[in-house]
PDB file of N, CA and C in Angstrom:
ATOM      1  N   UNK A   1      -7.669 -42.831 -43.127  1.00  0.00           N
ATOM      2  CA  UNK A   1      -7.346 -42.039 -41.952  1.00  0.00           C
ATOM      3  C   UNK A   1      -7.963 -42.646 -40.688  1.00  0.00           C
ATOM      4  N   UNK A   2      -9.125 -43.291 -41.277  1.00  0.00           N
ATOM      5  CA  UNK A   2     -10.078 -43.744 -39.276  1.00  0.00           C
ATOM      6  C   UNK A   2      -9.221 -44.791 -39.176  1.00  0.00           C
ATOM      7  N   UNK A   3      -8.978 -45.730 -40.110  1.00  0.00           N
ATOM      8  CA  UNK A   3      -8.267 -47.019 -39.852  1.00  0.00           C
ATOM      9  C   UNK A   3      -6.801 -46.584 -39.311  1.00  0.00           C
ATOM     10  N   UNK A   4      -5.906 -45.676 -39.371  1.00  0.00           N
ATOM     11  CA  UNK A   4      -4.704 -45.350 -38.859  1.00  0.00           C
ATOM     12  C   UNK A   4      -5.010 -44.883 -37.203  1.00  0.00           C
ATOM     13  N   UNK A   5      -6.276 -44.062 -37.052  1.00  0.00           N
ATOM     14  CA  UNK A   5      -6.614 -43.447 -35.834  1.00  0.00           C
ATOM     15  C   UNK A   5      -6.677 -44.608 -34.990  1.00  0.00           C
ATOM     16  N   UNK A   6      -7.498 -45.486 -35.791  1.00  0.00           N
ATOM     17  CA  UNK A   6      -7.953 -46.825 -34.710  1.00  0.00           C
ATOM     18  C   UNK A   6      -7.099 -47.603 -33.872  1.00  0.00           C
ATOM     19  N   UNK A   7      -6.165 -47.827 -35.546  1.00  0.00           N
ATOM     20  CA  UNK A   7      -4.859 -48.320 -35.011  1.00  0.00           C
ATOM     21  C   UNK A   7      -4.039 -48.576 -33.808  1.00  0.00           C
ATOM     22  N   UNK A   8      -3.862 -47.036 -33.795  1.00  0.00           N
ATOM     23  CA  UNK A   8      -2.662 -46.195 -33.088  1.00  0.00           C
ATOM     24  C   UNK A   8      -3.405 -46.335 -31.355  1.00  0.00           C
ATOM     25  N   UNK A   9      -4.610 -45.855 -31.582  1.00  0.00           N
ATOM     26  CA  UNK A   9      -5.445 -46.185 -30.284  1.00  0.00           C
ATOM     27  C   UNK A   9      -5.272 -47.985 -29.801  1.00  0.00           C
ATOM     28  N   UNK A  10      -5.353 -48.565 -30.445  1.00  0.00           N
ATOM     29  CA  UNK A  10      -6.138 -50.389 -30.191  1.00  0.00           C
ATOM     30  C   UNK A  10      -4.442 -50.331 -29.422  1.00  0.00           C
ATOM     31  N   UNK A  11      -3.585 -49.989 -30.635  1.00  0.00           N
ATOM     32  CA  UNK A  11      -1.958 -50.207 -29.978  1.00  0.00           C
ATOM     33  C   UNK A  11      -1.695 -50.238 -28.461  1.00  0.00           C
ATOM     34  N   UNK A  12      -1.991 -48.535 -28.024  1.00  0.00           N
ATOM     35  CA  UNK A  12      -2.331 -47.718 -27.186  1.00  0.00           C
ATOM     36  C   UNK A  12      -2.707 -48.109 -25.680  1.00  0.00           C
ATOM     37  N   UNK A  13      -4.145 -48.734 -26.310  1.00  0.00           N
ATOM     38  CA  UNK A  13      -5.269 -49.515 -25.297  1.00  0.00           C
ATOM     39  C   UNK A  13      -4.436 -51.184 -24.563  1.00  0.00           C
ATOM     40  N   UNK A  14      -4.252 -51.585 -25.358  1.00  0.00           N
ATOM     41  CA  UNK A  14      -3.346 -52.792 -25.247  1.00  0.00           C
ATOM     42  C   UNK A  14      -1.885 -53.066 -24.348  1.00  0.00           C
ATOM     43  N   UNK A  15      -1.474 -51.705 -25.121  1.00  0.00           N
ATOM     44  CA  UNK A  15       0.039 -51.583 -23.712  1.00  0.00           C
ATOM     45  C   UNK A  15      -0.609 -51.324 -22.776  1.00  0.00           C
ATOM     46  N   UNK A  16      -1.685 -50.176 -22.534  1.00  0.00           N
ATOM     47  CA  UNK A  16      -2.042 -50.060 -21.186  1.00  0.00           C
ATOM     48  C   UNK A  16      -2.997 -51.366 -20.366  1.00  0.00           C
ATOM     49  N   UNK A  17      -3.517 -51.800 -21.157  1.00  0.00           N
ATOM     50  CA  UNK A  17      -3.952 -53.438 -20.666  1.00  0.00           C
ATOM     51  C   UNK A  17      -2.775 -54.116 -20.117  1.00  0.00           C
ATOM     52  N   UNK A  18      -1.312 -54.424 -20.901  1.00  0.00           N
ATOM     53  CA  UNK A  18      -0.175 -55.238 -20.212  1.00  0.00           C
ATOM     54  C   UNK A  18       0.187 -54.430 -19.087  1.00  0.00           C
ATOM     55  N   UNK A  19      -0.031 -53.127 -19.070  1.00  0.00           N
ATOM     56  CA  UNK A  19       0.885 -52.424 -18.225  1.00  0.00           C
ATOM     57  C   UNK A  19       0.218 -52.411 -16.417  1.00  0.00           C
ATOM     58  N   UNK A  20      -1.606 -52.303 -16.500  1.00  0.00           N
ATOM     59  CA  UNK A  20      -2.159 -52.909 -15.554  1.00  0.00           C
ATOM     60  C   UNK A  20      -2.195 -54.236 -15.386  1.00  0.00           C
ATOM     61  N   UNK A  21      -1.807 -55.170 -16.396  1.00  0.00           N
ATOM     62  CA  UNK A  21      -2.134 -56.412 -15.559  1.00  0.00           C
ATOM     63  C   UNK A  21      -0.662 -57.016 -14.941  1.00  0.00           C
ATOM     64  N   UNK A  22       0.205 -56.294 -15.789  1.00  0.00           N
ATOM     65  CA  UNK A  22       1.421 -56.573 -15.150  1.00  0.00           C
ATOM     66  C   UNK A  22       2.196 -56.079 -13.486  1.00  0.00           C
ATOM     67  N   UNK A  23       1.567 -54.795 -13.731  1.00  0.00           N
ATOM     68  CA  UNK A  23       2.015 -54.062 -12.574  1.00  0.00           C
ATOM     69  C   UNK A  23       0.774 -54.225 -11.050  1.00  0.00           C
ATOM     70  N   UNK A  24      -0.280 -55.178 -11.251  1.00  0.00           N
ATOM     71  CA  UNK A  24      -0.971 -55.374 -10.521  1.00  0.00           C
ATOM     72  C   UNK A  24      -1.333 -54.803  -9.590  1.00  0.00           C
ATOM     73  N   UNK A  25      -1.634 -54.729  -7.975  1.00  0.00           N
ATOM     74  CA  UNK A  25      -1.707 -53.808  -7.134  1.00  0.00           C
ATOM     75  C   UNK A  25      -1.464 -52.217  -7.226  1.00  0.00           C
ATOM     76  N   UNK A  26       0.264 -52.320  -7.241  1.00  0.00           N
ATOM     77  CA  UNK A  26       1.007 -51.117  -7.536  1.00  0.00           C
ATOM     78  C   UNK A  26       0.422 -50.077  -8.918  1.00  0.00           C
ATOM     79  N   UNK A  27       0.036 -50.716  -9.825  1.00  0.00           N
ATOM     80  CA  UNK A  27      -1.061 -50.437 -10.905  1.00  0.00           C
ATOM     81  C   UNK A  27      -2.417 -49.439 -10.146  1.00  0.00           C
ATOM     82  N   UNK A  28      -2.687 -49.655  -9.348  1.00  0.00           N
ATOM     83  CA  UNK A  28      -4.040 -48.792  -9.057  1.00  0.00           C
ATOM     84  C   UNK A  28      -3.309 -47.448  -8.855  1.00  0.00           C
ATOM     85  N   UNK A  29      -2.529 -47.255  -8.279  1.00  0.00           N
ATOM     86  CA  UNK A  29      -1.390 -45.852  -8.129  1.00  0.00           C
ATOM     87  C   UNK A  29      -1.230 -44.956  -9.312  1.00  0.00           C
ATOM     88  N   UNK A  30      -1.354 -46.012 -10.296  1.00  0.00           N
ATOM     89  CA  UNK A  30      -1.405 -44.810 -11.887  1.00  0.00           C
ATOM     90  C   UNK A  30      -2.858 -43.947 -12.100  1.00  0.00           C
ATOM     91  N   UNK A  31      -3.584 -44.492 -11.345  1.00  0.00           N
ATOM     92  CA  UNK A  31      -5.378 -43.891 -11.488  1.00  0.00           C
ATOM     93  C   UNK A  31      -5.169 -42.420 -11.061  1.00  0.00           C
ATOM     94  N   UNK A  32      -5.758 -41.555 -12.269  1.00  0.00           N
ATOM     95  CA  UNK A  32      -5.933 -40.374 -11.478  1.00  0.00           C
ATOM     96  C   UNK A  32      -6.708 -39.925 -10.466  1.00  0.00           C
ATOM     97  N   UNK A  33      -6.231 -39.303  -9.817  1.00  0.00           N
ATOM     98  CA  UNK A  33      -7.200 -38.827  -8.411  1.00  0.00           C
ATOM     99  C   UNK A  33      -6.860 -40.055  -7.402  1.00  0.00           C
ATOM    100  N   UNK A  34      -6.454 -41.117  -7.891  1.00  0.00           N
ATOM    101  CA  UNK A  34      -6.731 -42.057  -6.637  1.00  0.00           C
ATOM    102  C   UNK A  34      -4.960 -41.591  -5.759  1.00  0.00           C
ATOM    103  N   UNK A  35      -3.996 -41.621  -6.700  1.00  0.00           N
ATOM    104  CA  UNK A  35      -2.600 -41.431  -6.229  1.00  0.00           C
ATOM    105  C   UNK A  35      -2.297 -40.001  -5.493  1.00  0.00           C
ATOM    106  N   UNK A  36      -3.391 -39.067  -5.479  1.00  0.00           N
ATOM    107  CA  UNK A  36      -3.767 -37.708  -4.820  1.00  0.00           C
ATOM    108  C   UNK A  36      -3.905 -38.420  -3.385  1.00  0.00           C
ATOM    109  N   UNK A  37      -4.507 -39.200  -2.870  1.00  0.00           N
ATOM    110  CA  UNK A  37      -5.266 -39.317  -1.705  1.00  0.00           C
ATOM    111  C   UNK A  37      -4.106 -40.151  -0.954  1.00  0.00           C
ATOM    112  N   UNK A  38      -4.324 -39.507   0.712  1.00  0.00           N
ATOM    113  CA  UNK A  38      -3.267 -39.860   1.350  1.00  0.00           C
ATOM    114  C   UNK A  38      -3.255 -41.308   1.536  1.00  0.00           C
ATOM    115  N   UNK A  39      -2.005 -41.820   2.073  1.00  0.00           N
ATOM    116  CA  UNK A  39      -1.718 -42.895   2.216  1.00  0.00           C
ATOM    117  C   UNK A  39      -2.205 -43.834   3.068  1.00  0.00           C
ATOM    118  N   UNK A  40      -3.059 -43.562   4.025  1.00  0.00           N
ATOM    119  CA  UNK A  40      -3.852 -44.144   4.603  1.00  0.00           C
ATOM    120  C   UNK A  40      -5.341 -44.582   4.676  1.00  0.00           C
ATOM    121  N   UNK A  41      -5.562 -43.576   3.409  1.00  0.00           N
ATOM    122  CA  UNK A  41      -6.841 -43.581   3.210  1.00  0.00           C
ATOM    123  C   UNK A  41      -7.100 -44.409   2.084  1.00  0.00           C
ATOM    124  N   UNK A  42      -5.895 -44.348   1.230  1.00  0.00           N
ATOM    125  CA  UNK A  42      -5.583 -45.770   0.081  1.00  0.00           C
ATOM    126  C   UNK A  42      -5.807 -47.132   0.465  1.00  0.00           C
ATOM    127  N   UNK A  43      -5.254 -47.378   1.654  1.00  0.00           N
ATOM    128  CA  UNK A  43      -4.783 -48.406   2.619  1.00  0.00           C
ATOM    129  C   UNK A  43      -6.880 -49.264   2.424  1.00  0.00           C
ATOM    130  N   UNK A  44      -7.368 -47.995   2.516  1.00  0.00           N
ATOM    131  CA  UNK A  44      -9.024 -48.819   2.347  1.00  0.00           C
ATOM    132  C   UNK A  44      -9.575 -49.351   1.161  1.00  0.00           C
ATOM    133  N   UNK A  45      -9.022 -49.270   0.284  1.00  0.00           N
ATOM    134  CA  UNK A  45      -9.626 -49.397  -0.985  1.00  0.00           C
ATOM    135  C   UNK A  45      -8.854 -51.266  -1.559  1.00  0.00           C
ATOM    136  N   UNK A  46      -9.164 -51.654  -2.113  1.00  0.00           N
ATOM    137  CA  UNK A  46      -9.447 -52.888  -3.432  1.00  0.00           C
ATOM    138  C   UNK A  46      -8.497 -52.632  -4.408  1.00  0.00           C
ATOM    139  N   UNK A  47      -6.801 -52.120  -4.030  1.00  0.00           N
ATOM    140  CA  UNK A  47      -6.096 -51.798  -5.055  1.00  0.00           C
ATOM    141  C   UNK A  47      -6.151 -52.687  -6.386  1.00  0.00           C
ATOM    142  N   UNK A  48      -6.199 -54.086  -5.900  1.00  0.00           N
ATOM    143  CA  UNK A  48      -5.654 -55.328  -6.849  1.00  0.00           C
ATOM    144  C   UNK A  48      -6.609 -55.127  -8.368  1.00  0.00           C
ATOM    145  N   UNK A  49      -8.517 -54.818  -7.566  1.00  0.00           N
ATOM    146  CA  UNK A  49     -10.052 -55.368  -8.288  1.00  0.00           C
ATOM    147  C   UNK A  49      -9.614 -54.168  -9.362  1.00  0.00           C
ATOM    148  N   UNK A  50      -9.058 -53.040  -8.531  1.00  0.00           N
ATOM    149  CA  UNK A  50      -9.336 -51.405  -9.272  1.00  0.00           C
ATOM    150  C   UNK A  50      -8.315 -51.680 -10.391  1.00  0.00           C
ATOM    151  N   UNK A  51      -7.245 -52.195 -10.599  1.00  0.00           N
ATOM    152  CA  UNK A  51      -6.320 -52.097 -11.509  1.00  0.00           C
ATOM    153  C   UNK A  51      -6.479 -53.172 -12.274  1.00  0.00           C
ATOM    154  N   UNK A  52      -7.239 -54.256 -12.064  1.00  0.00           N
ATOM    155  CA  UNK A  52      -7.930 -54.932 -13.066  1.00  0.00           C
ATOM    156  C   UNK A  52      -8.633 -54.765 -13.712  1.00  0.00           C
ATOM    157  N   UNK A  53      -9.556 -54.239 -12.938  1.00  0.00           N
ATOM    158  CA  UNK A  53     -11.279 -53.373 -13.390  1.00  0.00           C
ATOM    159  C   UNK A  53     -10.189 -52.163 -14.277  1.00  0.00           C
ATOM    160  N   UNK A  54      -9.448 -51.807 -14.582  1.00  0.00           N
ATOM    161  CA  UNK A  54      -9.099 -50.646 -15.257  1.00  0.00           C
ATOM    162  C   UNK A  54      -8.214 -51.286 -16.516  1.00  0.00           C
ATOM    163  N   UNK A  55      -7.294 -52.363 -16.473  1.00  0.00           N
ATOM    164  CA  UNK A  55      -6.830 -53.099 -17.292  1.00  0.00           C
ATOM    165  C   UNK A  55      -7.896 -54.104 -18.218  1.00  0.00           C
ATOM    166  N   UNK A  56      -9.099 -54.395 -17.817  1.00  0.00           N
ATOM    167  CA  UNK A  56     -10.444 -54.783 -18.458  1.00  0.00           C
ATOM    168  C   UNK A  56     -10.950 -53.979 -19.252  1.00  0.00           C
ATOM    169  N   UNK A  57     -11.009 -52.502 -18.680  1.00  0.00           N
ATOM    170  CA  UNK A  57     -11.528 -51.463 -19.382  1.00  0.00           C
ATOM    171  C   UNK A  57     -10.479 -50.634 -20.628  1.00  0.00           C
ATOM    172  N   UNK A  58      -9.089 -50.872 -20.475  1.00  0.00           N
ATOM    173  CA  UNK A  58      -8.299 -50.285 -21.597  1.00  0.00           C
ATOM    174  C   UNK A  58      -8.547 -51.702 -22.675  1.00  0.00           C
ATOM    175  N   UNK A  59      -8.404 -52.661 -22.238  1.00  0.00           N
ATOM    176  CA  UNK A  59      -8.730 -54.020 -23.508  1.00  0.00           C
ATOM    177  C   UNK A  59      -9.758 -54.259 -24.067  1.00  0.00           C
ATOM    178  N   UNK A  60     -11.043 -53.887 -23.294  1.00  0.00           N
ATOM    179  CA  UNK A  60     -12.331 -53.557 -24.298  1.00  0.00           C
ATOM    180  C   UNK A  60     -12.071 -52.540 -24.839  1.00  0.00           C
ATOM    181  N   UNK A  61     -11.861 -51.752 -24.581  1.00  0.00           N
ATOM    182  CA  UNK A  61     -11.209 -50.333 -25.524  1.00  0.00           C
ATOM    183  C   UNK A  61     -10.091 -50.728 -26.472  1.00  0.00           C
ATOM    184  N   UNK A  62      -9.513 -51.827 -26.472  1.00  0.00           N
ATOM    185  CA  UNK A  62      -8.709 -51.937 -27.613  1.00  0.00           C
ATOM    186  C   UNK A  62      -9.449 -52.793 -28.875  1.00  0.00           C
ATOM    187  N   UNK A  63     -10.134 -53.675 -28.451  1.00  0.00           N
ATOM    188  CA  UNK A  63     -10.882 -54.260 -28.972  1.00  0.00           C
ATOM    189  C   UNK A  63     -11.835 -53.762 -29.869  1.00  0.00           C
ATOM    190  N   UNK A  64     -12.655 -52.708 -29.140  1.00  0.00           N
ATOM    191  CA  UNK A  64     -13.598 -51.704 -30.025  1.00  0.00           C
ATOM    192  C   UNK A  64     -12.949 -50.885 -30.623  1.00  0.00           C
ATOM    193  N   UNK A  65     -11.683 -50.209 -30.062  1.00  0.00           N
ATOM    194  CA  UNK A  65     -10.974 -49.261 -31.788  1.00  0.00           C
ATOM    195  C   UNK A  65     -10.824 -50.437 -32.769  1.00  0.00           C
ATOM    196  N   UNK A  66      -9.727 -51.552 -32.369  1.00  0.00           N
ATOM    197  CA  UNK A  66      -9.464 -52.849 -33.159  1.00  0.00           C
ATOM    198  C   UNK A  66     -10.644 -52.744 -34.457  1.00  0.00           C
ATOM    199  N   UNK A  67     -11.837 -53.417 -33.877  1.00  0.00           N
ATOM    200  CA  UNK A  67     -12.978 -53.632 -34.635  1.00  0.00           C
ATOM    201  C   UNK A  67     -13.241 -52.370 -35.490  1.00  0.00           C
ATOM    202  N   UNK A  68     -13.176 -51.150 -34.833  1.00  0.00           N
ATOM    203  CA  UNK A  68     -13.153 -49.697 -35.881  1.00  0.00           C
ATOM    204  C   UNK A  68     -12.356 -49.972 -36.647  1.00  0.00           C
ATOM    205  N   UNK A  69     -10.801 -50.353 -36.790  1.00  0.00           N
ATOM    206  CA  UNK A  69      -9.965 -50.255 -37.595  1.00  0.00           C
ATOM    207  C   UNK A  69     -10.365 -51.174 -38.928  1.00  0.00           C
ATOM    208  N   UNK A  70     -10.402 -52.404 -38.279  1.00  0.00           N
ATOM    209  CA  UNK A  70     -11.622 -53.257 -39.628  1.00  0.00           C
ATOM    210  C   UNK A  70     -12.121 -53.070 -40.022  1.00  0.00           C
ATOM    211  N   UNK A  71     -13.712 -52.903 -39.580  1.00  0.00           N
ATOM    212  CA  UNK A  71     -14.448 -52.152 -40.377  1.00  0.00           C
ATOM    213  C   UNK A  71     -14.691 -50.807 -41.010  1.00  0.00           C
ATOM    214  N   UNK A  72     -12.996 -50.031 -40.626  1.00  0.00           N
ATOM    215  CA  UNK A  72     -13.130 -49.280 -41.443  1.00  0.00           C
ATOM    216  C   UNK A  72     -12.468 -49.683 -42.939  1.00  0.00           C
ATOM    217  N   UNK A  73     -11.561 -50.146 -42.657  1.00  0.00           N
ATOM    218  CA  UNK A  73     -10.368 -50.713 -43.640  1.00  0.00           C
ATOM    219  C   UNK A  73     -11.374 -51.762 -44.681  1.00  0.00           C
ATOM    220  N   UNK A  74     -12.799 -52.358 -44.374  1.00  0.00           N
ATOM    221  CA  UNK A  74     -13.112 -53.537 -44.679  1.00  0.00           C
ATOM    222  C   UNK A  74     -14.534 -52.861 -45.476  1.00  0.00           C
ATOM    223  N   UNK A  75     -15.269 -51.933 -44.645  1.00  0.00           N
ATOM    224  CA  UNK A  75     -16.814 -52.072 -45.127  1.00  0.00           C
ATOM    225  C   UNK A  75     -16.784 -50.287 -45.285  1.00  0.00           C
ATOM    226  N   UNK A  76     -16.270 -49.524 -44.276  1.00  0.00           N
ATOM    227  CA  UNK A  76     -16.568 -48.377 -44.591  1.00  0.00           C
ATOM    228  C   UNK A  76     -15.841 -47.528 -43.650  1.00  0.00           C
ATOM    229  N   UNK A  77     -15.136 -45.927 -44.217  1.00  0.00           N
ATOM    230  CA  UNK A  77     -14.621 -44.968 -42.879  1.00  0.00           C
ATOM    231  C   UNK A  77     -15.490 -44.392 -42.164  1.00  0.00           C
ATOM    232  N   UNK A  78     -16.631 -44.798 -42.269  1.00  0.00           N
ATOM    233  CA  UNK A  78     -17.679 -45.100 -40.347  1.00  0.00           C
ATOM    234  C   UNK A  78     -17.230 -45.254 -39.761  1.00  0.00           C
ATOM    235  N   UNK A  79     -16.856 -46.901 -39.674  1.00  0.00           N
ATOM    236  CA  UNK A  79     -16.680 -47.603 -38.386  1.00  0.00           C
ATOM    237  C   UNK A  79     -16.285 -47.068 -37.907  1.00  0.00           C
ATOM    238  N   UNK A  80     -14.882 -46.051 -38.359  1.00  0.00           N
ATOM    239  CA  UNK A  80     -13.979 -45.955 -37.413  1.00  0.00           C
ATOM    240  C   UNK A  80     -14.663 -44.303 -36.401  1.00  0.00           C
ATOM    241  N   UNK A  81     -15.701 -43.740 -37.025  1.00  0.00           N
ATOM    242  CA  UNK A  81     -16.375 -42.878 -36.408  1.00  0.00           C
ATOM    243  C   UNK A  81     -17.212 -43.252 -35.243  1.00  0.00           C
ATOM    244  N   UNK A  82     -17.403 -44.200 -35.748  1.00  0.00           N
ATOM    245  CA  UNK A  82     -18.837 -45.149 -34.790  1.00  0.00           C
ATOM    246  C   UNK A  82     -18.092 -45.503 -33.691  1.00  0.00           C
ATOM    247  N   UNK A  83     -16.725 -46.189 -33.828  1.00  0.00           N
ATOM    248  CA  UNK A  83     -15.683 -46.665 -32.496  1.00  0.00           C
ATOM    249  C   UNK A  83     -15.595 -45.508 -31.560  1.00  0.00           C
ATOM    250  N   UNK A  84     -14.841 -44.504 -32.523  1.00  0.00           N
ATOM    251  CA  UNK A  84     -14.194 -43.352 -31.416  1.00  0.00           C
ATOM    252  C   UNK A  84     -15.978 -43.172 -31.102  1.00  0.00           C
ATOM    253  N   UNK A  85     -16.978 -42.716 -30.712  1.00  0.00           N
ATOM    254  CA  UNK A  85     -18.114 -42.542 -30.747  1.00  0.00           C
ATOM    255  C   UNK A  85     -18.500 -43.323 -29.631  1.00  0.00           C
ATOM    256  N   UNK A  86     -18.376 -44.723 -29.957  1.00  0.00           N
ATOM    257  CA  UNK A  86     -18.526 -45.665 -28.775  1.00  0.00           C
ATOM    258  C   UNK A  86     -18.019 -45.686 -28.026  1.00  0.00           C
ATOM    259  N   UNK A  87     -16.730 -45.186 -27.961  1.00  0.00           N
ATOM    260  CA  UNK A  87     -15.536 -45.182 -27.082  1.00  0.00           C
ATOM    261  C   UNK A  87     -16.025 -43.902 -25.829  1.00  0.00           C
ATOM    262  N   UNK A  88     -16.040 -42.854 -27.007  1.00  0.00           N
ATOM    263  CA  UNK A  88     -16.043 -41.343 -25.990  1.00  0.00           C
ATOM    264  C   UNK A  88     -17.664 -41.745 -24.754  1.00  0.00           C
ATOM    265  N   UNK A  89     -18.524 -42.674 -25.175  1.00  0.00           N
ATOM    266  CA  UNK A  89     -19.742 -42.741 -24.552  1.00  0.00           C
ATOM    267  C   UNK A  89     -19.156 -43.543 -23.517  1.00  0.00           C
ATOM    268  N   UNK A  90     -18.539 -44.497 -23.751  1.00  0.00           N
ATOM    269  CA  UNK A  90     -17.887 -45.689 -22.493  1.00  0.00           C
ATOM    270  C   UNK A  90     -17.291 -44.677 -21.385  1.00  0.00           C
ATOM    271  N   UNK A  91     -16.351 -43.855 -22.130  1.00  0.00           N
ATOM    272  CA  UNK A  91     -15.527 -43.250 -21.256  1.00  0.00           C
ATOM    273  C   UNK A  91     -15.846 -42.575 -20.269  1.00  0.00           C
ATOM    274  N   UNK A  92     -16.824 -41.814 -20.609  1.00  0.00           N
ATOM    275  CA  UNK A  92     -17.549 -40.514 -19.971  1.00  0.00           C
ATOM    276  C   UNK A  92     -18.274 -41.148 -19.260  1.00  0.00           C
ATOM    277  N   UNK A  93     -18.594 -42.269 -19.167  1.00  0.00           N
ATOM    278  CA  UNK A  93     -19.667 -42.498 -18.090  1.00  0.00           C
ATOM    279  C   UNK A  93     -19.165 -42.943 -16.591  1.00  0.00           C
ATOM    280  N   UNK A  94     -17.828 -43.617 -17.128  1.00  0.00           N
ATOM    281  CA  UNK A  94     -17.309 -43.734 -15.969  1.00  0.00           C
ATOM    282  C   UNK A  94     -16.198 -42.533 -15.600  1.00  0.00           C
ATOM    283  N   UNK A  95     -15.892 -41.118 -15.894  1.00  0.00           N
ATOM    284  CA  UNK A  95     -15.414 -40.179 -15.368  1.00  0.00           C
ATOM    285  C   UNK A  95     -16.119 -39.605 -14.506  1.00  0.00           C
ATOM    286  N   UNK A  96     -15.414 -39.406 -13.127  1.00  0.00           N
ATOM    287  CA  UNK A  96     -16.092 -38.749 -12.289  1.00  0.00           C
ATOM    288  C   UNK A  96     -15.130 -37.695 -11.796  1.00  0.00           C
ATOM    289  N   UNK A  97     -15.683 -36.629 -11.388  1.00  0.00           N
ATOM    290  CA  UNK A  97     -14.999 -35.454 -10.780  1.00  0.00           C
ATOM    291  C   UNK A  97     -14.125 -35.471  -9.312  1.00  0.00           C
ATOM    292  N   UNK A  98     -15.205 -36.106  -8.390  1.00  0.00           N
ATOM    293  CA  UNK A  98     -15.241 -36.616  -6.986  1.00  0.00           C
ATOM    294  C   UNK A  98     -14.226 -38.379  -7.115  1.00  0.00           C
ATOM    295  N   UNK A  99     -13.013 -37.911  -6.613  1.00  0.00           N
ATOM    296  CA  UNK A  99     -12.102 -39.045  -6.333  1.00  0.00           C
ATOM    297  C   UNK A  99     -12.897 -40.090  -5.554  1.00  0.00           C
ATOM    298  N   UNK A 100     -13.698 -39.768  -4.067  1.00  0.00           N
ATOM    299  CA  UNK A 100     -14.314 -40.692  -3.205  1.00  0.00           C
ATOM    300  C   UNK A 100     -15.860 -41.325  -4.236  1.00  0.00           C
ATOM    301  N   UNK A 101     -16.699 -40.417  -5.434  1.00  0.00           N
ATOM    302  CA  UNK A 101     -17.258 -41.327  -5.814  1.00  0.00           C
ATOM    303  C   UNK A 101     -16.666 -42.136  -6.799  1.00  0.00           C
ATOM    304  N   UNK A 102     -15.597 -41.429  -7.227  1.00  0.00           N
ATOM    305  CA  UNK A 102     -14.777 -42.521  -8.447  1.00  0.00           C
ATOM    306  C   UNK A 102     -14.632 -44.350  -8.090  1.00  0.00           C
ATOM    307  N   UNK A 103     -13.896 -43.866  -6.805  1.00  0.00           N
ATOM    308  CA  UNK A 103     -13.742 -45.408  -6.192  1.00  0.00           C
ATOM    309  C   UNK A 103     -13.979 -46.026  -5.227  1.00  0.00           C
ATOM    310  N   UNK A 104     -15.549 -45.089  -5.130  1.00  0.00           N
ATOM    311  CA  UNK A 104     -16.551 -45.841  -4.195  1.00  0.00           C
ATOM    312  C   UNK A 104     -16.542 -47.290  -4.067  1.00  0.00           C
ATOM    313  N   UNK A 105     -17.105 -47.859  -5.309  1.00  0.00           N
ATOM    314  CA  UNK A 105     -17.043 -49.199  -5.470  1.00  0.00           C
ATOM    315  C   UNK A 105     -15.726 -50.434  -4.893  1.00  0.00           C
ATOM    316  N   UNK A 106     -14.859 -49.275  -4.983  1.00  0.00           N
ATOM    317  CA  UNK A 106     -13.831 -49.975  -4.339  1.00  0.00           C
ATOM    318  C   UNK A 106     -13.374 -50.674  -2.423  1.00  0.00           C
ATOM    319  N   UNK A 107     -14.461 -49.683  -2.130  1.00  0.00           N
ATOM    320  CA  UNK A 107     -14.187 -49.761  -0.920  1.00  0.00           C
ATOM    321  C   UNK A 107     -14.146 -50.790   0.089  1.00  0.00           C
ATOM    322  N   UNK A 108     -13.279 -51.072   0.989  1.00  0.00           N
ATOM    323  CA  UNK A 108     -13.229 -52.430   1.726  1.00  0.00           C
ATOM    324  C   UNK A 108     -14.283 -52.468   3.066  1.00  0.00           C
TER     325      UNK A 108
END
């Protein structure tokens, strides 16, 4: 069962990796909270870094379910606990409530 979960996720993680690196710029527009904020105030931000920096972050995320799916399939149905686990800690750290601190970093 973890090895199917992993799976389906790594799959998941991966289209959304092609789907930011393909759609580049226009790609930061899929971010939640960021496509809320008016159009001029977008105009300030690092669309290109943000939709990379976010296409980086779904492919390490595919990578670490990936590796769950192995080692579950391989050594034990841990891994695949330990992934989603690792995953939910990655995630949460970079969720923020506040759109302006979300993509602070972005700013020009």
């Amino acid at each position: 069962m973890g090895f199917y979960a992993c799976m389906i996720m790594a799959v998941f993680f991966f289209l959304m990796a092609l789907l930011f690196a393909l759609g580049k710029e226009r790609a930061a527009n899929w971010l939640s909270g960021f496509h809320c904020l008016p159009e001029e105030e977008r105009a300030g931000y690092d669309r290109k870094r943000m939709a990379a920096d976010t296409g980086k972050d779904f492919l390490r995320w595919g990578f670490l379910m990936l590796a769950g799916a192995l080692v579950s399939l391989w050594i034990s149905g841990y891994g695949a606990a330990a992934a989603w686990g690792t995953w939910l800690i990655l995630f949460l750290k970079d969720v923020h409530l506040d759109a302006e601190k979300a993509f602070e970093k972005y700013r020009l």
